[in-house]
C-alpha atoms as a PDB file:
ATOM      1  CA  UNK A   1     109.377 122.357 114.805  1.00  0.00           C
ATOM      2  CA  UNK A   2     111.719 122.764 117.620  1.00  0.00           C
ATOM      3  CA  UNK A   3     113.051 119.306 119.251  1.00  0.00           C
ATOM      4  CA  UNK A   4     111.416 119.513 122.520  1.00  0.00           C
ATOM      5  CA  UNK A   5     108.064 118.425 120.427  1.00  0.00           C
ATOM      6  CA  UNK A   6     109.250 115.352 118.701  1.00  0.00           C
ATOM      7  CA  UNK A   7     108.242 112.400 120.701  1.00  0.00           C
ATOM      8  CA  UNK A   8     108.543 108.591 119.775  1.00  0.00           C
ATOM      9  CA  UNK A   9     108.035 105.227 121.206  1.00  0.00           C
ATOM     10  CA  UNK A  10     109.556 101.857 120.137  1.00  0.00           C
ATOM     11  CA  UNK A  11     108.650  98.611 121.280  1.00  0.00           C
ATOM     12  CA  UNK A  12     110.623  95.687 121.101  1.00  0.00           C
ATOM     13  CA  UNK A  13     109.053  92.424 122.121  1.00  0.00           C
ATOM     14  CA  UNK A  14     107.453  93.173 125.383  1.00  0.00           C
ATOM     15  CA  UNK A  15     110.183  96.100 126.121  1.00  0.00           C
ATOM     16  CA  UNK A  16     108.629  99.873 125.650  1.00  0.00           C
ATOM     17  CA  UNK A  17     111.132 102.609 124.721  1.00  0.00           C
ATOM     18  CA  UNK A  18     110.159 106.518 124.845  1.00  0.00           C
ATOM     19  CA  UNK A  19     111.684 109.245 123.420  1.00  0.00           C
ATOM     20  CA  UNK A  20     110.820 110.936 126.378  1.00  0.00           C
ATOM     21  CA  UNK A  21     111.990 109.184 128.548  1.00  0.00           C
ATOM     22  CA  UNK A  22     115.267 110.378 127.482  1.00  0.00           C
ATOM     23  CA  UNK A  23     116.226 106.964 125.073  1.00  0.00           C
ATOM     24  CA  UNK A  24     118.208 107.878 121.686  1.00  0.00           C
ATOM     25  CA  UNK A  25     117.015 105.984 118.770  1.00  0.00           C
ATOM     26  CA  UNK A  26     117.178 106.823 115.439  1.00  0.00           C
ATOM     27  CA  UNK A  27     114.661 105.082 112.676  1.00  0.00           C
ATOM     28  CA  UNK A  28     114.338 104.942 109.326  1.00  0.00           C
ATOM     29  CA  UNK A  29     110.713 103.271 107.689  1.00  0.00           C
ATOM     30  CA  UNK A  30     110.713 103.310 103.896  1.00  0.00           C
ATOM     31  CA  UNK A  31     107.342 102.402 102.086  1.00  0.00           C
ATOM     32  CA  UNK A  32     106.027 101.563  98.763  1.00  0.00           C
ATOM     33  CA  UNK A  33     102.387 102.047  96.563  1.00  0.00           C
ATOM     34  CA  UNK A  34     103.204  97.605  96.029  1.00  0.00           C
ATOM     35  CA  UNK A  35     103.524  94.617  97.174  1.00  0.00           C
ATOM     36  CA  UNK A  36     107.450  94.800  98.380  1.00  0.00           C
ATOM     37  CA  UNK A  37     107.625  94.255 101.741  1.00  0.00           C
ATOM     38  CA  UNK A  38     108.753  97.391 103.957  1.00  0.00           C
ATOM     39  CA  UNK A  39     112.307  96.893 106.187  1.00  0.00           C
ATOM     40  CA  UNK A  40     112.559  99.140 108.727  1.00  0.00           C
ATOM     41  CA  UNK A  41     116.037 100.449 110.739  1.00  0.00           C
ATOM     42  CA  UNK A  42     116.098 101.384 114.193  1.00  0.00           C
ATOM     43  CA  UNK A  43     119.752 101.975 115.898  1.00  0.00           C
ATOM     44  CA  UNK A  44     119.114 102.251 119.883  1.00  0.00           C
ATOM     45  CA  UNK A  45     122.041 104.216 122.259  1.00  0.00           C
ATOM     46  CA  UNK A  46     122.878 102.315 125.505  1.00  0.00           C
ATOM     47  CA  UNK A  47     120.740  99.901 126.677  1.00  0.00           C
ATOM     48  CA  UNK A  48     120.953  97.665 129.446  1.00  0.00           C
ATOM     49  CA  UNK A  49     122.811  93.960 128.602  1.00  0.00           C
ATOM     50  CA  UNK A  50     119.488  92.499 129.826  1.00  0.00           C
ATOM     51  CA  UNK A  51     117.591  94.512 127.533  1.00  0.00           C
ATOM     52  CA  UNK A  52     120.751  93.916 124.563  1.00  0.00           C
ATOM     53  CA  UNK A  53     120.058  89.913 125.343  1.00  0.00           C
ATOM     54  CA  UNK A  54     116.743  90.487 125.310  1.00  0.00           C
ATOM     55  CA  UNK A  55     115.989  91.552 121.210  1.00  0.00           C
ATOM     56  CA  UNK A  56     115.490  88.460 119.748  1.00  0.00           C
ATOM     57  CA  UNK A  57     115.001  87.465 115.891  1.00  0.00           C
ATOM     58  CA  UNK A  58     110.699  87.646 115.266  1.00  0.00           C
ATOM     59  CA  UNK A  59     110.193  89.955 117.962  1.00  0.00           C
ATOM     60  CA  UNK A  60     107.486  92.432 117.768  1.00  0.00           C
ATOM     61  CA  UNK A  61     108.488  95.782 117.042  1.00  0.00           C
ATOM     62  CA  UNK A  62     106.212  99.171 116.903  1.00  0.00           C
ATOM     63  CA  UNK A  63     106.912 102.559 116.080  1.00  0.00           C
ATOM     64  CA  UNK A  64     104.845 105.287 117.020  1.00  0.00           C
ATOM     65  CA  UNK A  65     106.477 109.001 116.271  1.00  0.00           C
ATOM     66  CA  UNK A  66     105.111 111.878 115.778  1.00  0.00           C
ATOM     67  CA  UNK A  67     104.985 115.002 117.823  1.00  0.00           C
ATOM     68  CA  UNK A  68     103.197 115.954 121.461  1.00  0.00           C
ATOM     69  CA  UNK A  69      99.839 114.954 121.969  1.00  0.00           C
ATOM     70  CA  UNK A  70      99.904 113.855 118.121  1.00  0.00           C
ATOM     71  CA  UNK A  71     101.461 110.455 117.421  1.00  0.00           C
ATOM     72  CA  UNK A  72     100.932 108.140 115.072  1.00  0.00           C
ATOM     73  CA  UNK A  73     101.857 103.764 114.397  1.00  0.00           C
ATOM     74  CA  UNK A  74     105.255 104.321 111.249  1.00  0.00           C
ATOM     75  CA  UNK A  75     105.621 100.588 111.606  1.00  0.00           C
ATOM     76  CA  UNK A  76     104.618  97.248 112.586  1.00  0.00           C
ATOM     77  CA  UNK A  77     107.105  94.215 111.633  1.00  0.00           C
ATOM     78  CA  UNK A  78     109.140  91.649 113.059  1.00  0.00           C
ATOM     79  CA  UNK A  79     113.152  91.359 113.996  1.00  0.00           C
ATOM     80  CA  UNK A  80     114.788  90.345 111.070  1.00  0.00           C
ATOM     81  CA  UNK A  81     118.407  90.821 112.525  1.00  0.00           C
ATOM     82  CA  UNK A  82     119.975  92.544 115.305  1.00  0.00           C
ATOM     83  CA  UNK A  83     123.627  93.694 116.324  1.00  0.00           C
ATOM     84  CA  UNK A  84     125.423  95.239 119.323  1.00  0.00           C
ATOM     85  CA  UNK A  85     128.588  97.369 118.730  1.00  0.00           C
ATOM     86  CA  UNK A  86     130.442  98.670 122.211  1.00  0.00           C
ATOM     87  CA  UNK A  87     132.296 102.404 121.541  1.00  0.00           C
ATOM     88  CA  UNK A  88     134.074 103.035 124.646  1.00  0.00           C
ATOM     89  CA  UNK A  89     131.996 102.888 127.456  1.00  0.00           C
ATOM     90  CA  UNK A  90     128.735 103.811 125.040  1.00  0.00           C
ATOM     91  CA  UNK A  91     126.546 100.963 123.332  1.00  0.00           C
ATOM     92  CA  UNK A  92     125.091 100.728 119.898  1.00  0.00           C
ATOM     93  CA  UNK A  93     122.081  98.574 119.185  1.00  0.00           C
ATOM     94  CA  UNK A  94     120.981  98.538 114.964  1.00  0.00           C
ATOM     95  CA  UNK A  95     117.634  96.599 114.855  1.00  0.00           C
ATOM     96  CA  UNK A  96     116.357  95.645 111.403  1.00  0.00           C
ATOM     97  CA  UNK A  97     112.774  94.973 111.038  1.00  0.00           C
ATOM     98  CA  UNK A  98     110.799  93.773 108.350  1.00  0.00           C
ATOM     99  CA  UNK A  99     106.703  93.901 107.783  1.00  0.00           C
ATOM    100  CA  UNK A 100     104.517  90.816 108.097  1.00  0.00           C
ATOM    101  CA  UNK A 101     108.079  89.038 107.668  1.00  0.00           C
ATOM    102  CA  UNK A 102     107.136  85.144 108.398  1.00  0.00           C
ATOM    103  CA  UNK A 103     103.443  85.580 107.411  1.00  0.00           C
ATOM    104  CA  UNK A 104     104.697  86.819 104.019  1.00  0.00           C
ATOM    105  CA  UNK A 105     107.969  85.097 103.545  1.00  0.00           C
ATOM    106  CA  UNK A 106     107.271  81.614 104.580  1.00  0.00           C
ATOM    107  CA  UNK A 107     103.467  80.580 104.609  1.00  0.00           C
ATOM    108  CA  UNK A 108     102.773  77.898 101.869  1.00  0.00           C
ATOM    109  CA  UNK A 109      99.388  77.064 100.499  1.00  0.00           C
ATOM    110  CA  UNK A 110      98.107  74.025  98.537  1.00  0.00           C
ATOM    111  CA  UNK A 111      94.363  74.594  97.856  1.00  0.00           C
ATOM    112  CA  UNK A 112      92.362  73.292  94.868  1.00  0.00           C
ATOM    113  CA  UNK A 113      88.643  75.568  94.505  1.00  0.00           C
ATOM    114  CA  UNK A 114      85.999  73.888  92.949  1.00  0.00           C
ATOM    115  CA  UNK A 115      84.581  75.354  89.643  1.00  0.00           C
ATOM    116  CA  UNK A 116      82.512  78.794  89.528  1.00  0.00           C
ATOM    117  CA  UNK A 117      84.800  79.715  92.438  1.00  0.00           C
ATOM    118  CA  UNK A 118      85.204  83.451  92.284  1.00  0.00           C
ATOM    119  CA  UNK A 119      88.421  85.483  93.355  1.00  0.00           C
ATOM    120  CA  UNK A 120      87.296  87.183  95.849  1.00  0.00           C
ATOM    121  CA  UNK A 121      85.827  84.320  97.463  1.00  0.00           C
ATOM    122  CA  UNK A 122      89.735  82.574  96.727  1.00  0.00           C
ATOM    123  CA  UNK A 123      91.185  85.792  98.182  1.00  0.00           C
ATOM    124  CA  UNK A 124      89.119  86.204 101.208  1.00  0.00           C
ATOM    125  CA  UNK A 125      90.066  82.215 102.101  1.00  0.00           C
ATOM    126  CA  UNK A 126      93.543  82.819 101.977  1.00  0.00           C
ATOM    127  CA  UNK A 127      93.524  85.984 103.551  1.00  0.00           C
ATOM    128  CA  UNK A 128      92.535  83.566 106.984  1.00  0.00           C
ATOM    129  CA  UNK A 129      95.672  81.956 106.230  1.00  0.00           C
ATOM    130  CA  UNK A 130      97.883  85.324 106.267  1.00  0.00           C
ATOM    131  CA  UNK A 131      96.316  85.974 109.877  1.00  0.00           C
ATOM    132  CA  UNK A 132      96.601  89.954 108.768  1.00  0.00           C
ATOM    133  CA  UNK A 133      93.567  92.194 109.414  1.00  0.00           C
ATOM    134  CA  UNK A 134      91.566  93.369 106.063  1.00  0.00           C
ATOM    135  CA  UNK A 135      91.775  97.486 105.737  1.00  0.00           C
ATOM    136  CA  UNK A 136      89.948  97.469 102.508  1.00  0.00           C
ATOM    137  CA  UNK A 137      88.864  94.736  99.932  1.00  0.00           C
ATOM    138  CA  UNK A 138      88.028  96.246  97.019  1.00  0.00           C
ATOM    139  CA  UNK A 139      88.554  94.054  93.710  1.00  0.00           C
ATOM    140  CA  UNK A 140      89.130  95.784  90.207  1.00  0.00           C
ATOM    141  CA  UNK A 141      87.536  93.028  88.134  1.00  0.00           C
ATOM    142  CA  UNK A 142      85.110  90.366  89.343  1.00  0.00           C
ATOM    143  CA  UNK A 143      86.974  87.502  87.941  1.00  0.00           C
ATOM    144  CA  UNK A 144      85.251  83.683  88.321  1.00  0.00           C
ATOM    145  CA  UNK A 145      87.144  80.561  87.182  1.00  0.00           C
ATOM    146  CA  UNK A 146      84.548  78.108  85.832  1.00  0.00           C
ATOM    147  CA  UNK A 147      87.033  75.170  85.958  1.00  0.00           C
ATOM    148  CA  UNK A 148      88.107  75.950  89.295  1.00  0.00           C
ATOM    149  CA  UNK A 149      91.058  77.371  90.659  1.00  0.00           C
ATOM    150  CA  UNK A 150      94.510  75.518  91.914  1.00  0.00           C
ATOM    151  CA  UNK A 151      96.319  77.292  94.323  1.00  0.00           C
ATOM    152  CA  UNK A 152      99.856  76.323  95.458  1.00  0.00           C
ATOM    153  CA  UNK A 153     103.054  77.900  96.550  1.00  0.00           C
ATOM    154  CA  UNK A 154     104.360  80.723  98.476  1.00  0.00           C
ATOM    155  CA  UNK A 155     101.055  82.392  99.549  1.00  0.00           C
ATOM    156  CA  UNK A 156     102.656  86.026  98.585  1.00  0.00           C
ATOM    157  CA  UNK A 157     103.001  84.802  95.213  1.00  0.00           C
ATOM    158  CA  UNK A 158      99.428  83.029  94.880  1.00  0.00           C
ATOM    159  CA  UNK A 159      97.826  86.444  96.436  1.00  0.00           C
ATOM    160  CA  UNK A 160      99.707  88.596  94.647  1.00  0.00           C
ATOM    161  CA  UNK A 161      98.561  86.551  90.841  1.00  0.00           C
ATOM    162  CA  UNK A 162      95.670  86.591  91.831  1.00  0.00           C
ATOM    163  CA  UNK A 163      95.039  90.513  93.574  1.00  0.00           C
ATOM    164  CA  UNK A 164      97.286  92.086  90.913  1.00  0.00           C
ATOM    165  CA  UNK A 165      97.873  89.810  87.445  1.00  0.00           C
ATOM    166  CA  UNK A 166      94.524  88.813  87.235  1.00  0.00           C
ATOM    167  CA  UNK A 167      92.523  91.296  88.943  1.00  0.00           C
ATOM    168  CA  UNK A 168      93.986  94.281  88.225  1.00  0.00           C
ATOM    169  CA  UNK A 169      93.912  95.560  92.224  1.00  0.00           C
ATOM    170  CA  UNK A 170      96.619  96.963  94.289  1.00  0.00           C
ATOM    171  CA  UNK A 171      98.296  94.793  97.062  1.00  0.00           C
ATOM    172  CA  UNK A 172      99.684  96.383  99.834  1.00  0.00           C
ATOM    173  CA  UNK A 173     100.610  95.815 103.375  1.00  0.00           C
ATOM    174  CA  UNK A 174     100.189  98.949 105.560  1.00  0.00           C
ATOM    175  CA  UNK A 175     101.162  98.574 109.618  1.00  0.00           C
ATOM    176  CA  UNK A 176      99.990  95.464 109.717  1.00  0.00           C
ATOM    177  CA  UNK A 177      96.523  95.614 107.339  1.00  0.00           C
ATOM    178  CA  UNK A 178      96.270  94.250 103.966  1.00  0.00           C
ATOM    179  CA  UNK A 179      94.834  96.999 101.469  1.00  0.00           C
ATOM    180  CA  UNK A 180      93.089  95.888  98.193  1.00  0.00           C
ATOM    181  CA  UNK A 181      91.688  98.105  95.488  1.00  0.00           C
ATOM    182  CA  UNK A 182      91.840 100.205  92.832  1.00  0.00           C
ATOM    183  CA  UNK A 183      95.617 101.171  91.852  1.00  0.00           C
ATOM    184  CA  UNK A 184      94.089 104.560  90.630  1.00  0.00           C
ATOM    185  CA  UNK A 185      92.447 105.326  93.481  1.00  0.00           C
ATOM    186  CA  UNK A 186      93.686 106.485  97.118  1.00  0.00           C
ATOM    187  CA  UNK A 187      93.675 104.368 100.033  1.00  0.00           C
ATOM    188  CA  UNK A 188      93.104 107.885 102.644  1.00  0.00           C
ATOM    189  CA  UNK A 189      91.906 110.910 101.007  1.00  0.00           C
ATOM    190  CA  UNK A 190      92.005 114.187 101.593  1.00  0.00           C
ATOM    191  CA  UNK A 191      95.284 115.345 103.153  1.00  0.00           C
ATOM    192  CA  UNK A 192      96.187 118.727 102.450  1.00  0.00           C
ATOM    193  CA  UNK A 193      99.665 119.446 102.218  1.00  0.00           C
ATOM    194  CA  UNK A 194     101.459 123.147 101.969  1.00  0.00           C
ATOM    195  CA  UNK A 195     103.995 124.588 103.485  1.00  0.00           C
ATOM    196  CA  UNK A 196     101.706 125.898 105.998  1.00  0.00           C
ATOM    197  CA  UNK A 197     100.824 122.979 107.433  1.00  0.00           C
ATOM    198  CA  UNK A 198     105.057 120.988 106.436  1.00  0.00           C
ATOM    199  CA  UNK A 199     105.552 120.910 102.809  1.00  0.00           C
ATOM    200  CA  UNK A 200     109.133 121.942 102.716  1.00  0.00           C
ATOM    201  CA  UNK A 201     110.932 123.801 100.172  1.00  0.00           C
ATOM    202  CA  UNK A 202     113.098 122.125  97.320  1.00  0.00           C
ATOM    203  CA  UNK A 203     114.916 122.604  94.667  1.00  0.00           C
ATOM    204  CA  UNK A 204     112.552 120.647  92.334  1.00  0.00           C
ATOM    205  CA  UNK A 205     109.894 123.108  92.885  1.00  0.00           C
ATOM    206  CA  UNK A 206     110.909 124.637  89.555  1.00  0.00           C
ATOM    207  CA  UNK A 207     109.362 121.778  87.979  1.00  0.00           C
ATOM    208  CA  UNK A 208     106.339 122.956  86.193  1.00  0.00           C
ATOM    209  CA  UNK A 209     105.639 119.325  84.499  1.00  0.00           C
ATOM    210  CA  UNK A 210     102.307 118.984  86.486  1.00  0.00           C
ATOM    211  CA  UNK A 211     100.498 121.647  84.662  1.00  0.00           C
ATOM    212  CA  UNK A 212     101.959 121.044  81.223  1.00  0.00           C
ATOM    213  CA  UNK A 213     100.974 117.534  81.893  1.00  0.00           C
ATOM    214  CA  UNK A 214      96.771 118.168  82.282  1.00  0.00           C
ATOM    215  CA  UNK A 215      97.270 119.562  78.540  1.00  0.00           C
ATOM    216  CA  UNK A 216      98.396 116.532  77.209  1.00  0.00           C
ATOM    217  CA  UNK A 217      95.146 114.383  76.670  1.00  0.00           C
ATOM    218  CA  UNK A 218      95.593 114.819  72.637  1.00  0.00           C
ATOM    219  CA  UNK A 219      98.621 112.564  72.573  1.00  0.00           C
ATOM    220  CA  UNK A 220      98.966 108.704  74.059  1.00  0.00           C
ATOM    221  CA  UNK A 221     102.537 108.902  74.193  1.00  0.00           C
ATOM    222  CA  UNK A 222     102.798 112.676  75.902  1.00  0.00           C
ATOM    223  CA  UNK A 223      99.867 111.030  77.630  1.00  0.00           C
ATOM    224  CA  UNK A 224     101.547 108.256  79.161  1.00  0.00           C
ATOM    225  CA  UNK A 225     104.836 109.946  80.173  1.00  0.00           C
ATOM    226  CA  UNK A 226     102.655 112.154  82.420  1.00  0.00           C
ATOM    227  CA  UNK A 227     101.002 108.953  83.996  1.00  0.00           C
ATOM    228  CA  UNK A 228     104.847 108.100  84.743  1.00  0.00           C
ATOM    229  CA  UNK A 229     105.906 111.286  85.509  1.00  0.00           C
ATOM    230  CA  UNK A 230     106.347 111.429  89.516  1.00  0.00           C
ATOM    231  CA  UNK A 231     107.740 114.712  91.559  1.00  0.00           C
ATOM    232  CA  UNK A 232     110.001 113.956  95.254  1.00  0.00           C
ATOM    233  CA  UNK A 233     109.422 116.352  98.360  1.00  0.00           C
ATOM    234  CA  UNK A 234     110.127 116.413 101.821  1.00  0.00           C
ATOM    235  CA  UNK A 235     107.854 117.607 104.790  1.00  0.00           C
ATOM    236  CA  UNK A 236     108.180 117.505 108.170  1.00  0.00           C
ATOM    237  CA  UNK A 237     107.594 113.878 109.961  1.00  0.00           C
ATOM    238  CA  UNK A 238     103.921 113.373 109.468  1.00  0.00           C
ATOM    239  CA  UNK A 239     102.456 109.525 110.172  1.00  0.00           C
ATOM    240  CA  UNK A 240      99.395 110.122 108.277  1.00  0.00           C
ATOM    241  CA  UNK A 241     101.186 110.113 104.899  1.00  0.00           C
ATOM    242  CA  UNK A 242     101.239 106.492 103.985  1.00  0.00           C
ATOM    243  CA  UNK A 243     101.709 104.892 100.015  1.00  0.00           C
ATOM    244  CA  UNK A 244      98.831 104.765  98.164  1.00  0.00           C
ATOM    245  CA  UNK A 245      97.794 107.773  99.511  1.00  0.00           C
ATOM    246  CA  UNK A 246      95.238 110.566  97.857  1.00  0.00           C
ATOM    247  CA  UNK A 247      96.718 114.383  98.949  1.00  0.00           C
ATOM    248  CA  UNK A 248      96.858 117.414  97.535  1.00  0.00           C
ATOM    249  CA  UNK A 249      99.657 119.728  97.229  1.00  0.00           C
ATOM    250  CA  UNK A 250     100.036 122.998  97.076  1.00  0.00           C
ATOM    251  CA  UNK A 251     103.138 125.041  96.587  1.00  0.00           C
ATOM    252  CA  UNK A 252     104.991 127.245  94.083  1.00  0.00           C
ATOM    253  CA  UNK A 253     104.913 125.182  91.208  1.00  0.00           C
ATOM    254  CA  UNK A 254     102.629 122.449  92.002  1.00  0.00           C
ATOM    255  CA  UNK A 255      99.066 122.630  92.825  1.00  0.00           C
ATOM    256  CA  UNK A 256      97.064 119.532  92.217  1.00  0.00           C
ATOM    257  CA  UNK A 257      95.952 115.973  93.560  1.00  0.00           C
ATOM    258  CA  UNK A 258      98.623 113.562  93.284  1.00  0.00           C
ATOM    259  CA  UNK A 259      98.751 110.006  94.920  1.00  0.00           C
ATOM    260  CA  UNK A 260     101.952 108.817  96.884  1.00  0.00           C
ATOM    261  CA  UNK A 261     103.812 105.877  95.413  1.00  0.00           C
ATOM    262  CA  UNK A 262     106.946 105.918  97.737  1.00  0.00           C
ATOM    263  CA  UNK A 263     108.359 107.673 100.271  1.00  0.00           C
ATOM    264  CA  UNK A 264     110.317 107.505 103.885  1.00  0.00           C
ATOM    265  CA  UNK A 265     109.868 108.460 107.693  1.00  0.00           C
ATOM    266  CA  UNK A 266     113.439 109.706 108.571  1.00  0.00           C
ATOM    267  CA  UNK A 267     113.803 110.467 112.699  1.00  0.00           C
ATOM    268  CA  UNK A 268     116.090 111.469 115.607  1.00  0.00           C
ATOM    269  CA  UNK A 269     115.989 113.260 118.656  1.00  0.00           C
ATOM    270  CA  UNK A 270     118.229 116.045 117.577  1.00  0.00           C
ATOM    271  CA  UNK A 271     118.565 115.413 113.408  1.00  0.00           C
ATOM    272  CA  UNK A 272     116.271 114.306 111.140  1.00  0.00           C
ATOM    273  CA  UNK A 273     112.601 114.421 111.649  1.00  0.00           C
ATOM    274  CA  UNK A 274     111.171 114.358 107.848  1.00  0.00           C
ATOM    275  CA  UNK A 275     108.783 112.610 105.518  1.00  0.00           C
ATOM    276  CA  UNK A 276     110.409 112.126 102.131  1.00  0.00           C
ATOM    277  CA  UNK A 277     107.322 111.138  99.405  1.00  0.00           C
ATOM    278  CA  UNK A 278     107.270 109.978  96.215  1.00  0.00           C
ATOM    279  CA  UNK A 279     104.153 111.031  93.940  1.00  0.00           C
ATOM    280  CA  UNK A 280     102.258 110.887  90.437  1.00  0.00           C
ATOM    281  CA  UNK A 281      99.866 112.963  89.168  1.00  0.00           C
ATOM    282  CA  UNK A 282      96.123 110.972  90.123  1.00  0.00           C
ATOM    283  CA  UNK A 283      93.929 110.602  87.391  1.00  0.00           C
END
């Protein structure tokens, strides 16, 4: 796409930047099918020294990027850390920014649950605590604890024995929403993606292990390599492509629904504007 259609916004605190507007930033948003927490970096050209002094450590930051008339939220975190670097007469701001960072690093729980509690009444309880919205609650196995339940520690670590040791259910933390449900399924379905409408061309697209895999049901071990078996491309910067996603692919070699378990939103005004994904073949 040519440059003059990029557009991006990124706000820091209560300070709006645009794209637009004629602001250089640069970001880069990694993001994972799990539980790991996503760290964002943002490096912003010449602001203000009001503006510099304003960034402050668990600030709000947004990213919206996309392209005219179609943008999309990339992130939602906090400040982690900030730095200023002077180059001449030119400024250099590099913001890192991590998701759900207190809620997820610091909050403690002590709880004790009285017997015949049920998980997904313990999960929905703590889930108050985390103060995230729910996207989708969706529990693999219906687990009950007739003795009760004790639950005490980091609350990422109680959640995440609970959502994914014991019942068998994804965990993830997407813009701000916690997702739970089934690791084999999708959390948004239906994305098509060619290089019509982005799929870009690599040099992996010789790899012909996605069709040779669908003929391997007669062995466990041939089997499970295919389950493990995941395929890297690059499209142009698309928000809608999120882990845990359900899409289907169509190129040379591949042609098949695959769900993404990694990947990374890669932007600047004048360089990079890509998605990078990650993918396995979906059961």
């Amino acid at each position: 796409m040519a440059f003059f259609l990029r557009s991006a916004t990124i706000q820091v605190g209560p300070l709006r930047y645009d794209m637009d507007d004629g602001f250089y930033f640069e970001f880069e948003v990694p993001f994972y099918d799990s539980d790991q927490l996503v760290t964002a970096t943002f490096t912003i050209n010449n602001l203000s020294a009001t503006s510099r002094a304003g960034i402050q450590k668990g600030q709000i930051v947004i990213l919206n990027a996309g392209y005219q008339d179609d943008m999309g939220v990339l992130f939602v975190g906090q400040v982690a850390a900030v730095s200023h670097k002077q180059n001449g007469v030119d400024w250099q701001t590099k913001i890192t920014a991590t998701a759900a960072l207190h809620q997820w690093i610091k909050t403690q729980v002590n709880k004790t649950y009285m017997a015949g509690a049920t998980a997904e009444d313990i999960v929905r309880d703590l889930l108050n605590i985390f103060g995230l919205e729910i996207g989708i609650f969706e529990l693999v196995e219906k687990v009950e604890y007739p003795r009760g339940r004790i639950c005490s520690g980091k609350l990422k670590d109680v959640l995440t024995d609970i959502v994914v040791s014991e019942c068998k259910s994804r965990l993830l933390i997407r813009n701000n929403q916690i997702i739970i449900n089934n690791p084999a399924d999708g959390v948004s379905k239906g994305y098509l993606l060619t290089p019509n409408s982005g799929l870009l061309m690599s040099s992996d697209d010789s790899d012909t292990t996605a069709t040779a895999s669908q003929q391997t049901s007669g062995s466990s071990t041939e089997a499970k390599k295919a389950e493990e078996k995941t395929w890297k491309r690059q499209c142009l910067l698309n928000y809608r492509l999120a882990p845990g996603d359900l899409v289907q692919i169509q190129s040379k070699d591949l042609n098949g629904k695959y769900i993404i378990v990694s990947g990374k939103h890669k932007g600047s005004p004048t360089g990079n504007w890509l998605t990078e994904i990650e993918f396995k073949l979906a059961k």
